[in-house]
N, C-alpha and C. Protein backbone atom coordinates (compact mmCIF):
# COMPACT_ATOMS: atom_id res chain seq x y z
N UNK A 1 272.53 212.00 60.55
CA UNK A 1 273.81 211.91 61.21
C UNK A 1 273.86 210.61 62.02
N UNK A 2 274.85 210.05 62.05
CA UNK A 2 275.10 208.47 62.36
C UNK A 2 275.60 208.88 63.91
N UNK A 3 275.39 207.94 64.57
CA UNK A 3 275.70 207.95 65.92
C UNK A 3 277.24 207.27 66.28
N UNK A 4 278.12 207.86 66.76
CA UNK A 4 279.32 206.78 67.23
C UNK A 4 279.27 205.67 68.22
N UNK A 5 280.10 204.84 67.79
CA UNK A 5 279.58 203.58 68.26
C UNK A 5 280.13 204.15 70.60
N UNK A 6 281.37 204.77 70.18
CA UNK A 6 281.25 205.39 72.10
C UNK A 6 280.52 206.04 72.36
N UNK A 7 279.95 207.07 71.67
CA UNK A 7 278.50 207.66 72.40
C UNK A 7 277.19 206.84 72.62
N UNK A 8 276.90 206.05 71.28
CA UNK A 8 275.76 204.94 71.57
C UNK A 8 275.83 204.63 72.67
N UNK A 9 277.03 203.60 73.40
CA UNK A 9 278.19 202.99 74.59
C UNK A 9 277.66 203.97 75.86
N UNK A 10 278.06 205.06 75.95
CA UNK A 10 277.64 206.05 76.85
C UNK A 10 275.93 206.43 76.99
N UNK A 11 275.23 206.25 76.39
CA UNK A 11 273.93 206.89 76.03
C UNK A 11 273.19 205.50 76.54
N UNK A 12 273.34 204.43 76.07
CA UNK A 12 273.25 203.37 76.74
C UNK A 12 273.28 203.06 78.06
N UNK A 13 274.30 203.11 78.96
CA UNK A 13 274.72 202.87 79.88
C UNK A 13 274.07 204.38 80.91
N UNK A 14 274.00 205.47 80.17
CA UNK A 14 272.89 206.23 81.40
C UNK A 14 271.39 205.65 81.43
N UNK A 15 271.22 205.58 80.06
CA UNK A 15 269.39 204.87 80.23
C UNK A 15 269.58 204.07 81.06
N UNK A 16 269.72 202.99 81.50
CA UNK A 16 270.54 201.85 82.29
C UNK A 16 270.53 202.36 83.62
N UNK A 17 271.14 203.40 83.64
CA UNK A 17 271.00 204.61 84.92
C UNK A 17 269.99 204.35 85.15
N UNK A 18 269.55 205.17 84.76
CA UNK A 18 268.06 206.01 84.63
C UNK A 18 267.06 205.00 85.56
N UNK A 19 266.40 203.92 84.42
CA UNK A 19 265.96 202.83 84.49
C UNK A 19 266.45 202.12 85.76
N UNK A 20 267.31 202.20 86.22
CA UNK A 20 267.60 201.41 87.84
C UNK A 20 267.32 202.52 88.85
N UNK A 21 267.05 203.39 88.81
CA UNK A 21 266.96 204.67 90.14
C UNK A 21 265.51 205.73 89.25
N UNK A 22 264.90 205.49 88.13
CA UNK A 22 264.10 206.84 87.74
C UNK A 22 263.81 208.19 88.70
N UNK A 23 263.71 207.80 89.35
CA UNK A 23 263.60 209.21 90.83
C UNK A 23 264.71 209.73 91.14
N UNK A 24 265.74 208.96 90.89
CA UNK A 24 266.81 209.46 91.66
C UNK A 24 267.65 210.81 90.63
N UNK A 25 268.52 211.21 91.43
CA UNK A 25 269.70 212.16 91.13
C UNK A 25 270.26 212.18 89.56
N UNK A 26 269.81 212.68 88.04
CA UNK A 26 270.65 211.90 87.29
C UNK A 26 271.44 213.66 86.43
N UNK A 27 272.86 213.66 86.49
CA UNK A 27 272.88 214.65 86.03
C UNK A 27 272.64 214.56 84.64
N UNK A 28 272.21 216.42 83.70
CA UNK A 28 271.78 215.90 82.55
C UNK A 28 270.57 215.67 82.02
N UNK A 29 269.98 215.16 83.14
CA UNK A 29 268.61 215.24 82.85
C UNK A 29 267.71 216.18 83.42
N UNK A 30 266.38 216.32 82.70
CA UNK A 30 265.62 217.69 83.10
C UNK A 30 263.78 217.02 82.92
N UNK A 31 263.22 217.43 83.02
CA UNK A 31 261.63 217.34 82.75
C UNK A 31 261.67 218.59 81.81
N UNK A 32 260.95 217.83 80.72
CA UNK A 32 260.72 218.77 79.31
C UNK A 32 259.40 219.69 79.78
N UNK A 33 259.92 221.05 79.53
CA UNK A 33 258.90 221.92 79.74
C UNK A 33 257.60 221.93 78.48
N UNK A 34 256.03 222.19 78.96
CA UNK A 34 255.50 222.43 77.83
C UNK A 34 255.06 220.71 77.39
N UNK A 35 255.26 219.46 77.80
CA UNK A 35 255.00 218.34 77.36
C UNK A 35 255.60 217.33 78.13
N UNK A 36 255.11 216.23 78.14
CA UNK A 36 255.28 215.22 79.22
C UNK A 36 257.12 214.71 79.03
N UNK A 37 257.27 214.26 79.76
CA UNK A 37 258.53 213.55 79.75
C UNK A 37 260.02 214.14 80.07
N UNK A 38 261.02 213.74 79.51
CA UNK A 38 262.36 213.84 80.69
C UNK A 38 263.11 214.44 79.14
N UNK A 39 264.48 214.98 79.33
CA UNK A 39 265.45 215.23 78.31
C UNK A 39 266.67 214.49 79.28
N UNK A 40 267.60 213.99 78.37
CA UNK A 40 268.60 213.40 78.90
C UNK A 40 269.57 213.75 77.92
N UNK A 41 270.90 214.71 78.53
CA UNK A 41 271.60 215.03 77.17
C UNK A 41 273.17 214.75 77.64
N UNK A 42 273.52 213.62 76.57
CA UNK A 42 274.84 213.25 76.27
C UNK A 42 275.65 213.82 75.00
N UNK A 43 276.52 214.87 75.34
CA UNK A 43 277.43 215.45 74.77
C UNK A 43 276.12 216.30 73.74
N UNK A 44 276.19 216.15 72.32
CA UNK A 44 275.20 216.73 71.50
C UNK A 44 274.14 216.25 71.11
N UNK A 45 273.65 214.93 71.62
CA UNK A 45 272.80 214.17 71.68
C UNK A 45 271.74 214.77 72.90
N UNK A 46 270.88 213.79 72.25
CA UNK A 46 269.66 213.75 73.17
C UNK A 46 268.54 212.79 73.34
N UNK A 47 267.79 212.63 74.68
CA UNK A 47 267.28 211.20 74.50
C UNK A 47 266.08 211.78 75.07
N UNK A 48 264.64 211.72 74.65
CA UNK A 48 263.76 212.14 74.92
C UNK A 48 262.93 210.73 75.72
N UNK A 49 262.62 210.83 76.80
CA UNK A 49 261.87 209.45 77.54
C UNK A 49 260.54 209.61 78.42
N UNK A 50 259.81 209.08 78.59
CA UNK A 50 258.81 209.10 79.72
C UNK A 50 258.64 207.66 80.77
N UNK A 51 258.53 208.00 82.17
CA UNK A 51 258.72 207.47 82.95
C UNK A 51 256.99 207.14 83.30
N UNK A 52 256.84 205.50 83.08
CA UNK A 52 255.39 205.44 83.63
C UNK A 52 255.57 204.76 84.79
N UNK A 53 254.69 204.84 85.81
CA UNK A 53 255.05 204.68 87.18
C UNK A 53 254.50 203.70 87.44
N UNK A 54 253.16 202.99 86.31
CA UNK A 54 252.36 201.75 87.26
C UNK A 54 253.32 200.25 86.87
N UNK A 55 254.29 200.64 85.74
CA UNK A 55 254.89 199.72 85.08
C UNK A 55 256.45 199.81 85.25
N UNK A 56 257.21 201.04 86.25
CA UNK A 56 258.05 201.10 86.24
C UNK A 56 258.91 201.04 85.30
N UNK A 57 258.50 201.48 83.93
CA UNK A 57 258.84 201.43 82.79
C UNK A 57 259.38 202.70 82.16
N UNK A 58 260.53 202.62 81.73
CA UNK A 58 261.31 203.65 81.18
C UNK A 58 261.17 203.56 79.32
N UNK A 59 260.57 204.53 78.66
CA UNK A 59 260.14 204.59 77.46
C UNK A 59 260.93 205.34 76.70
N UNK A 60 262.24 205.26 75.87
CA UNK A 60 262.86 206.12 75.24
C UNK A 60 261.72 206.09 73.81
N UNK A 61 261.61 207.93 73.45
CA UNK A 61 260.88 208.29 72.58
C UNK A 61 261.46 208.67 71.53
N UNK A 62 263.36 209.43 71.92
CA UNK A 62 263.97 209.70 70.63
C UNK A 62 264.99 209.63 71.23
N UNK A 63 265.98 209.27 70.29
CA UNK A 63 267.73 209.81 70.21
C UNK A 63 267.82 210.43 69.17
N UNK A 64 268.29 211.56 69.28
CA UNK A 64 268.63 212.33 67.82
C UNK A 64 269.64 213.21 68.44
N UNK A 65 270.77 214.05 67.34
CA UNK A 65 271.14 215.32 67.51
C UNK A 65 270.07 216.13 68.59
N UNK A 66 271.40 217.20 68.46
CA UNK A 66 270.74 218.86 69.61
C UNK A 66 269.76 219.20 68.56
N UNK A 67 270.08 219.34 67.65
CA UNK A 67 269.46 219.84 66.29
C UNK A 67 268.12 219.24 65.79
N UNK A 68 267.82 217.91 65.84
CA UNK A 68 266.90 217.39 65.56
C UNK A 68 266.24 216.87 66.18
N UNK A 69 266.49 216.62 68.00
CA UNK A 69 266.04 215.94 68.56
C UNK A 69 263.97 216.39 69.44
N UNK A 70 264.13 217.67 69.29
CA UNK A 70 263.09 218.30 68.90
C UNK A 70 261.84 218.44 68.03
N UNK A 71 262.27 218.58 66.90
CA UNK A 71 261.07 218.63 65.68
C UNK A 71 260.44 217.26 65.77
């Protein structure tokens, strides 16, 4: 499933979020139970990331569907 070019637009612009505040307030997002890292979910999407702290580095691991973003 192909991504729209306004959700890309949107999905974008929270990582962006994210990445300027990681600690802070972001709605949407959660800490993945069961395994390291964050869920960040835009509309039916999803962005799987881990936050390393010595590098202040924000690591997106997946964008996929609700559906696939899992397996």
């Amino acid at each position: 499933m192909r991504m729209p070019k306004h959700t890309a637009k949107l999905v974008r612009e929270k990582v962006e979020n994210i990445a300027a505040d990681p600690y802070g307030d972001h709605p949407n997002a959660t800490k993945l139970q069961g395994r390291e890292g964050y869920r960040l979910r835009v509309g039916d999407w999803r962005v799987i990331y881990q936050v390393q702290d010595k590098e202040l580095l924000i690591l997106v691991l997946k964008v996929a569907s609700r559906g696939e973003v899992y397996r």
